[in-house]
C-alpha atoms as a PDB file:
ATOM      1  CA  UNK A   1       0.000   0.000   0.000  1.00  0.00           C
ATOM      2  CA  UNK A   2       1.115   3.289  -0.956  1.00  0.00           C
ATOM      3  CA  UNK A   3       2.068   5.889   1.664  1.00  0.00           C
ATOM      4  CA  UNK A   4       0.592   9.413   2.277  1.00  0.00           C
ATOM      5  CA  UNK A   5       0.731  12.330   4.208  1.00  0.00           C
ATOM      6  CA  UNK A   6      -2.232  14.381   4.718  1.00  0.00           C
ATOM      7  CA  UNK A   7      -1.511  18.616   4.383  1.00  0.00           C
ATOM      8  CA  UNK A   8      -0.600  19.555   8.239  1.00  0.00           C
ATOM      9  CA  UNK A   9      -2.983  21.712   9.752  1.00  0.00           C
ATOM     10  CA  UNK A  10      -6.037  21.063   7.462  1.00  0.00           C
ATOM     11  CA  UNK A  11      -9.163  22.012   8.950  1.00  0.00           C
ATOM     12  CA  UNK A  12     -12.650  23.527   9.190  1.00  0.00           C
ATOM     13  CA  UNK A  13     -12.889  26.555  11.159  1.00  0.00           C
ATOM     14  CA  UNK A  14     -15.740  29.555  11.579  1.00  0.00           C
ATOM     15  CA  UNK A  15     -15.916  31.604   8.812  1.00  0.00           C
ATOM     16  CA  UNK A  16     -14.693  34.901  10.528  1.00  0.00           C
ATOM     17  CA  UNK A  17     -15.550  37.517   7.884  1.00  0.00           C
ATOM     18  CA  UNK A  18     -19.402  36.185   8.058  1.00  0.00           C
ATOM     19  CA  UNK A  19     -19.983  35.952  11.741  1.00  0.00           C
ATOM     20  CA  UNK A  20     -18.515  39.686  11.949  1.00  0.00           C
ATOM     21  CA  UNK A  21     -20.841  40.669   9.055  1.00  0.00           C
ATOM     22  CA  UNK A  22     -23.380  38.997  10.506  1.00  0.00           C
ATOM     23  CA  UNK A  23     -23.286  40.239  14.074  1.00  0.00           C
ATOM     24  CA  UNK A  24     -22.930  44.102  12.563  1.00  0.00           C
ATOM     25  CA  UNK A  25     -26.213  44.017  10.550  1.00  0.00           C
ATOM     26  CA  UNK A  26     -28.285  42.879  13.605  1.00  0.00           C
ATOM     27  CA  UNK A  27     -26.156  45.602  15.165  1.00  0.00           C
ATOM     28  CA  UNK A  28     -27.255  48.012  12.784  1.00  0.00           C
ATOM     29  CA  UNK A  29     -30.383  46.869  12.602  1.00  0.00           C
ATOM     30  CA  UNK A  30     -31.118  47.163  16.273  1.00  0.00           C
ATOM     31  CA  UNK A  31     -29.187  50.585  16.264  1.00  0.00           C
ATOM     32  CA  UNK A  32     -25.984  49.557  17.796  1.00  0.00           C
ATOM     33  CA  UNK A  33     -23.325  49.814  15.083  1.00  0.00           C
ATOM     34  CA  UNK A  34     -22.795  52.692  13.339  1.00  0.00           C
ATOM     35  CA  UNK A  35     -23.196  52.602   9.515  1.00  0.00           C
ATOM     36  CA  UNK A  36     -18.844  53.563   9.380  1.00  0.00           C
ATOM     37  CA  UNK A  37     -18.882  50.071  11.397  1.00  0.00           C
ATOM     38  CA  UNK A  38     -20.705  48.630   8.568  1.00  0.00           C
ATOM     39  CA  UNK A  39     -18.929  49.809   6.058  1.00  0.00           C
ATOM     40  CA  UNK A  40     -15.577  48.781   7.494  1.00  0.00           C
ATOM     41  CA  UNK A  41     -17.207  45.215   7.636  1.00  0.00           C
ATOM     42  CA  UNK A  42     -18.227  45.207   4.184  1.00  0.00           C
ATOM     43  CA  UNK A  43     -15.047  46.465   3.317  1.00  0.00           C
ATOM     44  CA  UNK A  44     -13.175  43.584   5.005  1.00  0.00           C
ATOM     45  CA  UNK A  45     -15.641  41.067   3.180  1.00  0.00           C
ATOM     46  CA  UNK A  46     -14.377  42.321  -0.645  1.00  0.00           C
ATOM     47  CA  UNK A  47     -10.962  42.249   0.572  1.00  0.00           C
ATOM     48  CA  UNK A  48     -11.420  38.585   1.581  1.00  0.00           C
ATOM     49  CA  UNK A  49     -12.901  37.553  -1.626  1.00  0.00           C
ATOM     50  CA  UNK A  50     -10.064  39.231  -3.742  1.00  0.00           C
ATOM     51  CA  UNK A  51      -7.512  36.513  -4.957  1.00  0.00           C
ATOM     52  CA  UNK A  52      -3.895  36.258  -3.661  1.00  0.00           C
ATOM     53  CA  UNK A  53      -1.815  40.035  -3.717  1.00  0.00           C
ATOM     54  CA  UNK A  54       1.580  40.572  -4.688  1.00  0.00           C
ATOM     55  CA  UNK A  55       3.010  41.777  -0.964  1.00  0.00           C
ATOM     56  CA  UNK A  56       0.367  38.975   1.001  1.00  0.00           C
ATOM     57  CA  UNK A  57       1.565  37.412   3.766  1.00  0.00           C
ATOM     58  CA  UNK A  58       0.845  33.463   4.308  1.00  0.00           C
ATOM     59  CA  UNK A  59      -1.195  32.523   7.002  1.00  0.00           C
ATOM     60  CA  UNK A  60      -1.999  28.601   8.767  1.00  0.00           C
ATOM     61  CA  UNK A  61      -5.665  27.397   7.773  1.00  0.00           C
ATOM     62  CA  UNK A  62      -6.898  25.106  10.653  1.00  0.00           C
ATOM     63  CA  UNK A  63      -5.046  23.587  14.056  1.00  0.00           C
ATOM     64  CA  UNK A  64      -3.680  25.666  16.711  1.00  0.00           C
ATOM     65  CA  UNK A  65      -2.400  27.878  14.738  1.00  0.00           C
ATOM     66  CA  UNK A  66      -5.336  29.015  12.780  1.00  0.00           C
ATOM     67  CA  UNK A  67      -5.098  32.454  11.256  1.00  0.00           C
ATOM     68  CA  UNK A  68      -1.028  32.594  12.391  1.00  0.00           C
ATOM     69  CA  UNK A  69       1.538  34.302   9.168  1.00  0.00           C
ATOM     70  CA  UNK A  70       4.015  31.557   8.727  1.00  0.00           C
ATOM     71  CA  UNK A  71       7.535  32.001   8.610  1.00  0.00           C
ATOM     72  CA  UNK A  72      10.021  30.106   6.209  1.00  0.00           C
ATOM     73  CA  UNK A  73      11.308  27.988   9.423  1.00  0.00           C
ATOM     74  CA  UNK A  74       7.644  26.673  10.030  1.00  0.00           C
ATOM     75  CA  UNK A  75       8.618  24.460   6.981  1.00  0.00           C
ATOM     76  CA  UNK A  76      11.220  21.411   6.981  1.00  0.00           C
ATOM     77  CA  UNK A  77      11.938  19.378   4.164  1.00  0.00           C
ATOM     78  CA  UNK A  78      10.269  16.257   3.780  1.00  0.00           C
ATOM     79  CA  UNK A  79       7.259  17.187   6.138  1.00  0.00           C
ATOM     80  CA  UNK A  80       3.772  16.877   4.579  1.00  0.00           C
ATOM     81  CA  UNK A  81       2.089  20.394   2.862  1.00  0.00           C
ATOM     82  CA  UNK A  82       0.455  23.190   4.875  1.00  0.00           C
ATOM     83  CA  UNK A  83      -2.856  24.700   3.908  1.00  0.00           C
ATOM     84  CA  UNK A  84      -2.704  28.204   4.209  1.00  0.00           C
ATOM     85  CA  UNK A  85      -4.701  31.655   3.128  1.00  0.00           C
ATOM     86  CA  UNK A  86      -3.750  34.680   2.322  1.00  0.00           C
ATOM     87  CA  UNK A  87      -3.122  37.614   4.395  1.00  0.00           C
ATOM     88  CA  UNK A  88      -3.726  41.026   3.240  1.00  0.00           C
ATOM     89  CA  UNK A  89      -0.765  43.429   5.712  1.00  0.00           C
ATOM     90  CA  UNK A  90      -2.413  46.183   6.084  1.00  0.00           C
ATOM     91  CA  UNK A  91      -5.720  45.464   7.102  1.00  0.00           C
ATOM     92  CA  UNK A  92      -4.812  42.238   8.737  1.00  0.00           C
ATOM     93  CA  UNK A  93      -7.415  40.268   6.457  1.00  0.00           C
ATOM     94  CA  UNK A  94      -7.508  36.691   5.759  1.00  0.00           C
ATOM     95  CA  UNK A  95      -8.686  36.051   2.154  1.00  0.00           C
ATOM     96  CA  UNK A  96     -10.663  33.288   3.135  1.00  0.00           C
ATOM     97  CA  UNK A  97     -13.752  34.368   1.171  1.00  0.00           C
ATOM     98  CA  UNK A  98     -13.448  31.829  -1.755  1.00  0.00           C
ATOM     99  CA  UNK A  99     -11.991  28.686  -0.957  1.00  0.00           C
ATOM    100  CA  UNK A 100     -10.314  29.015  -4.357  1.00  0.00           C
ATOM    101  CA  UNK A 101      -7.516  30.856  -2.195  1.00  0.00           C
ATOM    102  CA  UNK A 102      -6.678  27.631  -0.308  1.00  0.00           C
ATOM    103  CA  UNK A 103      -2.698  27.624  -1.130  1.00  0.00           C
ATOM    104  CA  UNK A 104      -0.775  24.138  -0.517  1.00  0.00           C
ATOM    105  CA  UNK A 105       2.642  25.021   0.795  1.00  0.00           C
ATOM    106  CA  UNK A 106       5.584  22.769   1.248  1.00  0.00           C
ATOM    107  CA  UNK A 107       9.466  22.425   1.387  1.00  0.00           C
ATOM    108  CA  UNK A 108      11.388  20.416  -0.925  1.00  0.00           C
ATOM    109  CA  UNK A 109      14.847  19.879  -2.152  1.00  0.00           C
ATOM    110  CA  UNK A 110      15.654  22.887  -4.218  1.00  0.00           C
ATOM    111  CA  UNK A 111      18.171  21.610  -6.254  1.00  0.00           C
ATOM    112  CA  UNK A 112      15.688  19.758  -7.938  1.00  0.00           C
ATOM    113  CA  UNK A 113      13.552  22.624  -9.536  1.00  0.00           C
ATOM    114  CA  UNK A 114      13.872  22.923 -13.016  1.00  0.00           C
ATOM    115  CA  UNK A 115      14.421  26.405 -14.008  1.00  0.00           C
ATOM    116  CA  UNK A 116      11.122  27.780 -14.886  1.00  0.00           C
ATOM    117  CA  UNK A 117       9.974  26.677 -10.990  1.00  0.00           C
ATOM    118  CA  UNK A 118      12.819  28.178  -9.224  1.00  0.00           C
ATOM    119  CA  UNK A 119      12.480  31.909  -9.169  1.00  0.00           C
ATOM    120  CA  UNK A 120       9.215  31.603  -7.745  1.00  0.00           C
ATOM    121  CA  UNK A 121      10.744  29.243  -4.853  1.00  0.00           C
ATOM    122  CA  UNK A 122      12.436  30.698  -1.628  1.00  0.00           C
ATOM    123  CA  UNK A 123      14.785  27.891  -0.351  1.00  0.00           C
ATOM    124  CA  UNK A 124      12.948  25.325  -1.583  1.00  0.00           C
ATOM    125  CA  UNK A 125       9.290  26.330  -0.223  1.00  0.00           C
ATOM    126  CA  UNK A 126       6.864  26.703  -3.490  1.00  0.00           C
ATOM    127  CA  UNK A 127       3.327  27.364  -3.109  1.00  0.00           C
ATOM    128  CA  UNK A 128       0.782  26.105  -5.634  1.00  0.00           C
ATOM    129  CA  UNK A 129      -3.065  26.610  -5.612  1.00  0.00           C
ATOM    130  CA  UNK A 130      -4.765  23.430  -2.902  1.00  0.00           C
ATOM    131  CA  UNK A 131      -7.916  23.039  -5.784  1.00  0.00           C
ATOM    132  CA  UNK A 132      -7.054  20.133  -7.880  1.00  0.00           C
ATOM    133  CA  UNK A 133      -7.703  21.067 -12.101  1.00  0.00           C
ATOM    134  CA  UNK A 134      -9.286  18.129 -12.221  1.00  0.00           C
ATOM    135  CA  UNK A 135     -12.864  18.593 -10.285  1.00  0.00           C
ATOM    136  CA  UNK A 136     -11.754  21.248  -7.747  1.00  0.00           C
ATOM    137  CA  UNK A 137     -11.024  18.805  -4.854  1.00  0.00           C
ATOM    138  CA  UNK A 138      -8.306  19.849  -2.458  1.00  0.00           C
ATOM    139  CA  UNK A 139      -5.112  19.241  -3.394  1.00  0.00           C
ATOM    140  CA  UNK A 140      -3.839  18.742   0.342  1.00  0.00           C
ATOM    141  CA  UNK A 141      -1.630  15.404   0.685  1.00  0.00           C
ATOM    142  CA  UNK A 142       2.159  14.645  -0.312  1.00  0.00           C
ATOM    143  CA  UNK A 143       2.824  10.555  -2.038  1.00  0.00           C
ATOM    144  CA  UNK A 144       5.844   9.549  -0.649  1.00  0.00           C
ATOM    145  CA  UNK A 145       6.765   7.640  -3.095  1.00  0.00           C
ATOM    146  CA  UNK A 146       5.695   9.405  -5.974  1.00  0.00           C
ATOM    147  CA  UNK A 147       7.344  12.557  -4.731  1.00  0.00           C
ATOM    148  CA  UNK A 148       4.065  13.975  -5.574  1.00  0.00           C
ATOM    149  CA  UNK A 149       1.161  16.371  -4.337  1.00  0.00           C
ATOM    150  CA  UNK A 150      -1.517  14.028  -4.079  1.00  0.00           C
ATOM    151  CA  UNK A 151      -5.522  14.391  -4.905  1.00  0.00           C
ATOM    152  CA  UNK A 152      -7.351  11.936  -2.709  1.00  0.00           C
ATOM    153  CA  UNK A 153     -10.748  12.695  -5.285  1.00  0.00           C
ATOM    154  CA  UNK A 154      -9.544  10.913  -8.448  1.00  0.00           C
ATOM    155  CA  UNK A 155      -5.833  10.238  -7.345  1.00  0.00           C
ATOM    156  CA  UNK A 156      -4.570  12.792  -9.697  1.00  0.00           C
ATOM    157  CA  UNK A 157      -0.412  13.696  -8.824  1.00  0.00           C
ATOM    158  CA  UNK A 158       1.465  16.502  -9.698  1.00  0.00           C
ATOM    159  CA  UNK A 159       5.184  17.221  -9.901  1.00  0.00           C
ATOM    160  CA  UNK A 160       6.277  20.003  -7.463  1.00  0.00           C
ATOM    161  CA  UNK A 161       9.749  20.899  -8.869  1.00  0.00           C
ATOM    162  CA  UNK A 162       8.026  20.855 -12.790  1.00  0.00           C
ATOM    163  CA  UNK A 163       5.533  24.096 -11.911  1.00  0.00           C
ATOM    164  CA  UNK A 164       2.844  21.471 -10.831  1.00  0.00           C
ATOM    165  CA  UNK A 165       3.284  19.576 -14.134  1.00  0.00           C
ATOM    166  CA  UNK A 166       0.170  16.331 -14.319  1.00  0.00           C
ATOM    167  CA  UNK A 167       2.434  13.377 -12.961  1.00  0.00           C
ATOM    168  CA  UNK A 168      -1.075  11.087 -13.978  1.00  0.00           C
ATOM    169  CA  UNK A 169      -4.613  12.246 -14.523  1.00  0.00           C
ATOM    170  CA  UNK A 170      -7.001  12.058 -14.694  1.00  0.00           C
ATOM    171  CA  UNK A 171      -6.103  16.135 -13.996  1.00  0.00           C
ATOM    172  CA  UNK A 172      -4.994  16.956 -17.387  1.00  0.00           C
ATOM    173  CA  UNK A 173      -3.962  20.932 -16.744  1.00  0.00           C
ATOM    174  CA  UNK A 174      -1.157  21.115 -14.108  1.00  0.00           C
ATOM    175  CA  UNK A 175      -1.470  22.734 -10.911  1.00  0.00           C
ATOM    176  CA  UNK A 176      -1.360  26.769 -10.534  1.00  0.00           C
ATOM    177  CA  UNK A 177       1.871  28.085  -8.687  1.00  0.00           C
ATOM    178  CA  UNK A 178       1.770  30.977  -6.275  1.00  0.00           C
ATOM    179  CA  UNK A 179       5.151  32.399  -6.786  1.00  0.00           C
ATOM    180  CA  UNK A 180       6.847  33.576  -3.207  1.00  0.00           C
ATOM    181  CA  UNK A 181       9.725  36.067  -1.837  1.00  0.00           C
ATOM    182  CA  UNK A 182      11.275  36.704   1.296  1.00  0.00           C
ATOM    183  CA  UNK A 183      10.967  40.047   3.204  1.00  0.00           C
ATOM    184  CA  UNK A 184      13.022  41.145   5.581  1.00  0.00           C
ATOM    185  CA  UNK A 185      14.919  38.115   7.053  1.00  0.00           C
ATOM    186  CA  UNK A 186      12.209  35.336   8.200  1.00  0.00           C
ATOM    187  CA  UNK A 187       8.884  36.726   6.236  1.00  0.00           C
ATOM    188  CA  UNK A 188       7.559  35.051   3.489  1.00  0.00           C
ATOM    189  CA  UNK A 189       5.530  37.284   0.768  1.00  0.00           C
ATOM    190  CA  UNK A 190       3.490  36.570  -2.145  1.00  0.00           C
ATOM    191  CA  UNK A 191       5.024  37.417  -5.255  1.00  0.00           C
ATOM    192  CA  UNK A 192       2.432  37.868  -7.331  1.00  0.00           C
ATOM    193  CA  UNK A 193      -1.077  35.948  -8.740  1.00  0.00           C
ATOM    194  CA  UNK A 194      -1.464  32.407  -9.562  1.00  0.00           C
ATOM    195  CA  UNK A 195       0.220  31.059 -12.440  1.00  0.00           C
ATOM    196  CA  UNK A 196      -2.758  29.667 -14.508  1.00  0.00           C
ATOM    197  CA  UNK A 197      -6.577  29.659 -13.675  1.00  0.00           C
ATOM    198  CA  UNK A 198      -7.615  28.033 -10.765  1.00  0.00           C
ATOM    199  CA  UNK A 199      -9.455  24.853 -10.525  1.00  0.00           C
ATOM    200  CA  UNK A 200     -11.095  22.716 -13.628  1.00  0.00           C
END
């Protein structure tokens, strides 16, 4: 039997941008938020929605770290992925409105990236979009055999030093990248927008 390793710190957790929204229109309603509260709320909620920013900061989705920004030394090569959001820096949002802007992030050996995959890499981390091309499942476990991100849906693999190239299908379009930087010393950024459309 083959082995895998399920994304670390995979989870389901309150949706935080629709509890707030929801608690400031019965606020409003009953005359206890102010309609700048409101707006600040509905504010939040578009910036939540929007897809991964160049300058976003990458934050742990589920476990006891929920909603934490991850640093490059969170990740150790060989462990299984992370699932993580995007963090907008200035106004602190997670972009968890879509779960389109799940992000699978792992560590590998860098010396195996070919050279289209590398500059998007920061000592071997690479990020790629968690919803499988195939029929949007999540793309959340590593085959350790295969050396592969693994779909548990249809079984689909794809190559993480290739840019996500289709190891076998039935995903026929690879997987989108999310290229990274590092800020600072120990911050990692995003670099820009997904390489390719997300999901099928």
């Amino acid at each position: 039997m083959k082995a895998f390793r399920p994304a670390k710190s995979f989870g389901i957790r309150w949706n935080r941008r629709r509890v707030v929204q929801g608690v400031l229109g019965l606020g409003i309603a009953g005359g206890l938020v102010s309609p700048d509260a409101w707006m600040a709320g509905a504010d939040a909620a578009e910036i939540a929605r929007q897809r991964p920013q160049d300058g976003d900061q990458l934050t742990f989705f589920g476990g006891d770290r929920d909603g934490e920004v991850i640093a490059p030394a969170d990740l150790s090569l060989g462990e299984q992925p992370f699932i993580a959001y995007p963090r907008d820096p200035s106004s602190g949002v997670i972009r968890d409105g879509s779960r389109l802007n799940q992000i699978t992030l792992l560590r590998v050996d860098p010396a195996r990236f070919d050279d289209r995959t590398r500059p998007g890499t920061v000592d071997g981390i690479i990020a790629f979009s968690a919803t499988c091309t195939h029929q949007q499942c999540p793309v959340t476990a590593w085959d350790v055999e295969a050396e592969a991100l693994f779909c548990f849906c249809h079984r689909s693999r794809f190559d993480p030093w290739n840019a996500g190239k289709v190891v076998n299908g039935p995903a026929v379009r690879k997987l989108p990248t999310l290229p990274l930087r590092l800020e600072g010393e120990n911050e990692l950024r995003i670099a820009g927008g997904f390489s390719g459309r997300v999901g099928n």
